[in-house]
Protein backbone atom coordinates (compact mmCIF):
# COMPACT_ATOMS: atom_id res chain seq x y z
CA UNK A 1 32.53 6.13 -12.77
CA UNK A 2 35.89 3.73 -11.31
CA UNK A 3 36.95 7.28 -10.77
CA UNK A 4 34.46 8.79 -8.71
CA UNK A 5 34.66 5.72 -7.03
CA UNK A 6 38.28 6.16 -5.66
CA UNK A 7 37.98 9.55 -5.28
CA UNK A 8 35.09 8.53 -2.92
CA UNK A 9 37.32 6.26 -1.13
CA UNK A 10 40.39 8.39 -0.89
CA UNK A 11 38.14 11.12 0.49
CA UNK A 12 37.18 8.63 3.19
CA UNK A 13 40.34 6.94 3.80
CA UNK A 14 42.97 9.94 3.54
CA UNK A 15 40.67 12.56 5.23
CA UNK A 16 39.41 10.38 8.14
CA UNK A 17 40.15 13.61 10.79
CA UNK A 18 38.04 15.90 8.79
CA UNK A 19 34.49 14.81 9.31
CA UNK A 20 32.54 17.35 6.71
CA UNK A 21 35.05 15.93 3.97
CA UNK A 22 34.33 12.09 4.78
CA UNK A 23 30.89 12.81 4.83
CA UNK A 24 31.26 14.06 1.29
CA UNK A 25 33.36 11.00 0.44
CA UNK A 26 30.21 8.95 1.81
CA UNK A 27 28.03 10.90 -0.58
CA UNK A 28 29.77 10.31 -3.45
CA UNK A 29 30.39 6.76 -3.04
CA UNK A 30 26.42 6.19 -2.82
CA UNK A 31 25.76 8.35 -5.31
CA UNK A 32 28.25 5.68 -7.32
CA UNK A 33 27.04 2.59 -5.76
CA UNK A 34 23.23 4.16 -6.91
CA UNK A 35 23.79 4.75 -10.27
CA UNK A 36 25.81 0.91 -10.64
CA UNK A 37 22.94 -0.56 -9.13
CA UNK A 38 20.07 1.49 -11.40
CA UNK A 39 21.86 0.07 -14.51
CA UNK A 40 22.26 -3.31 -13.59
CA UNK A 41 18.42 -3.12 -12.96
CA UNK A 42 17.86 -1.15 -16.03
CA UNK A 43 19.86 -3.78 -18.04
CA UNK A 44 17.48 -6.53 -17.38
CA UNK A 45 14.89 -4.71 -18.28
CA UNK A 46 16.19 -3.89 -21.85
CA UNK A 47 17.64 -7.15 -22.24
CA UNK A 48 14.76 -9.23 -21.50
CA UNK A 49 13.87 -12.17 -24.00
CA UNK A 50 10.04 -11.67 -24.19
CA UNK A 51 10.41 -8.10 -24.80
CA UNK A 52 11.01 -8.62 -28.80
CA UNK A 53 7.86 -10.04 -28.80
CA UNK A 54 5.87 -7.00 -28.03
CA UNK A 55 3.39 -5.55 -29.92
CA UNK A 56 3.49 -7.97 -32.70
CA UNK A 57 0.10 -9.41 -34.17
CA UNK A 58 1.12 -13.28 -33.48
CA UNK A 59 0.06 -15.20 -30.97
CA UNK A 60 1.74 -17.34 -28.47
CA UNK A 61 1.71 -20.48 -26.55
CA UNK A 62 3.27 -20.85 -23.21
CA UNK A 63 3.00 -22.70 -20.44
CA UNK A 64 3.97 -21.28 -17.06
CA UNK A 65 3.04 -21.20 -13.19
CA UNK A 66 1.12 -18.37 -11.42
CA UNK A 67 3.78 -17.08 -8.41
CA UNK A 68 2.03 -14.31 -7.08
CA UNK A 69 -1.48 -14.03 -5.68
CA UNK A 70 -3.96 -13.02 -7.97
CA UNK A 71 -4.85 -9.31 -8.21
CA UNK A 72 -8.50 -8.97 -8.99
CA UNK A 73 -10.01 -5.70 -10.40
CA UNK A 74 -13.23 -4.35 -11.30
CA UNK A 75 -13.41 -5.87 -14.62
CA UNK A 76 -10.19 -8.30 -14.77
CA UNK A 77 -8.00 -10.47 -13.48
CA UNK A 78 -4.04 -10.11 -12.85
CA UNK A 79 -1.65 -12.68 -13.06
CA UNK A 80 1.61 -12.99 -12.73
CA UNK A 81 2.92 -15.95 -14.52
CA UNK A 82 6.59 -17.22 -14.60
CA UNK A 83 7.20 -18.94 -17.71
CA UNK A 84 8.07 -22.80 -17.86
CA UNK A 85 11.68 -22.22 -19.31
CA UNK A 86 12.68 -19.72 -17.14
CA UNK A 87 12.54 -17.34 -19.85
CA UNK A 88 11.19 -14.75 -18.11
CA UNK A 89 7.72 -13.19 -16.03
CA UNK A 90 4.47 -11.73 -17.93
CA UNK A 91 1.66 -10.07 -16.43
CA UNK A 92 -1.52 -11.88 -17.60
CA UNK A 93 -5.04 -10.06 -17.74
CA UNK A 94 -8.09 -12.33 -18.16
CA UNK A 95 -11.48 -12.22 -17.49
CA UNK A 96 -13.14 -11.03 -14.26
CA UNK A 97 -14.77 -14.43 -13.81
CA UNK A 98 -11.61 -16.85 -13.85
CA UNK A 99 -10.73 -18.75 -10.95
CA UNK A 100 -6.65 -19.12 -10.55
CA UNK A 101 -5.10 -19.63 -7.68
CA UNK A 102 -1.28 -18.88 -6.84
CA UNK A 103 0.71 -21.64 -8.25
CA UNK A 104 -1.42 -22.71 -10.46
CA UNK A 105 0.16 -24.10 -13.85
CA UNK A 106 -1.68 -22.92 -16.81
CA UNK A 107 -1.46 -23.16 -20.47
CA UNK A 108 -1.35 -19.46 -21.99
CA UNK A 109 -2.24 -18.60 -25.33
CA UNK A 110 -2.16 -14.78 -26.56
CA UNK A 111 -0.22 -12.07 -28.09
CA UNK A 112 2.44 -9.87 -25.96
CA UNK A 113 1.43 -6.29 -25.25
CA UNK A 114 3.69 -3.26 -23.99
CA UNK A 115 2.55 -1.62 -20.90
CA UNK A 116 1.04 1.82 -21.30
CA UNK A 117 2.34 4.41 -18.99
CA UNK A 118 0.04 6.06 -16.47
């Protein structure tokens, strides 16, 4: 990837004159800077404290603070709750009736759940 990187560059730098090639060098280099920043992202997803906790019949007890707006449904409630120590975010579904309100702190007890894919 470093070397795609100064290829990029040296297409740029070396080959200023010719437009079509620096345009190419362009290319490359955010194709480069693209697939740094997609693994960086995909990183913290995979590296994420809470996720070891999925799926697993135990419950838990957290206390965090609602930082988003709640996102009602038809039969739920969504919440997205940052967790007291920093640890980490979790999306929290609860009953239709609830009333929360963004920033909220709340006491959380449940069990950690994978998303399913739509």
């Amino acid at each position: 990837m470093l070397g795609l990187l100064i290829f990029g560059l040296i297409l740029i730098s070396v080959l200023w004159p010719r437009r079509k090639i620096v345009i190419i060098g362009f290319c490359v280099l955010f194709l480069i800077l693209g697939v740094w920043r997609h693994q960086i992202a995909e990183s913290r997803i995979t590296n994420n404290e809470l996720r070891k906790y999925n799926d697993k019949e135990q419950n838990f007890t957290f206390i965090g603070k609602i930082i988003k707006e709640p996102d009602t449904r038809e039969n739920h409630i969504k919440l997205v709750v940052e967790i007291e120590e920093k640890i980490g975010k979790v999306l929290v579904t609860t009953g239709k009736y609830s009333e929360y309100n963004y920033g909220d702190k709340l006491k959380i007890r449940g069990f950690f759940k994978n998303p399913f894919d739509f």
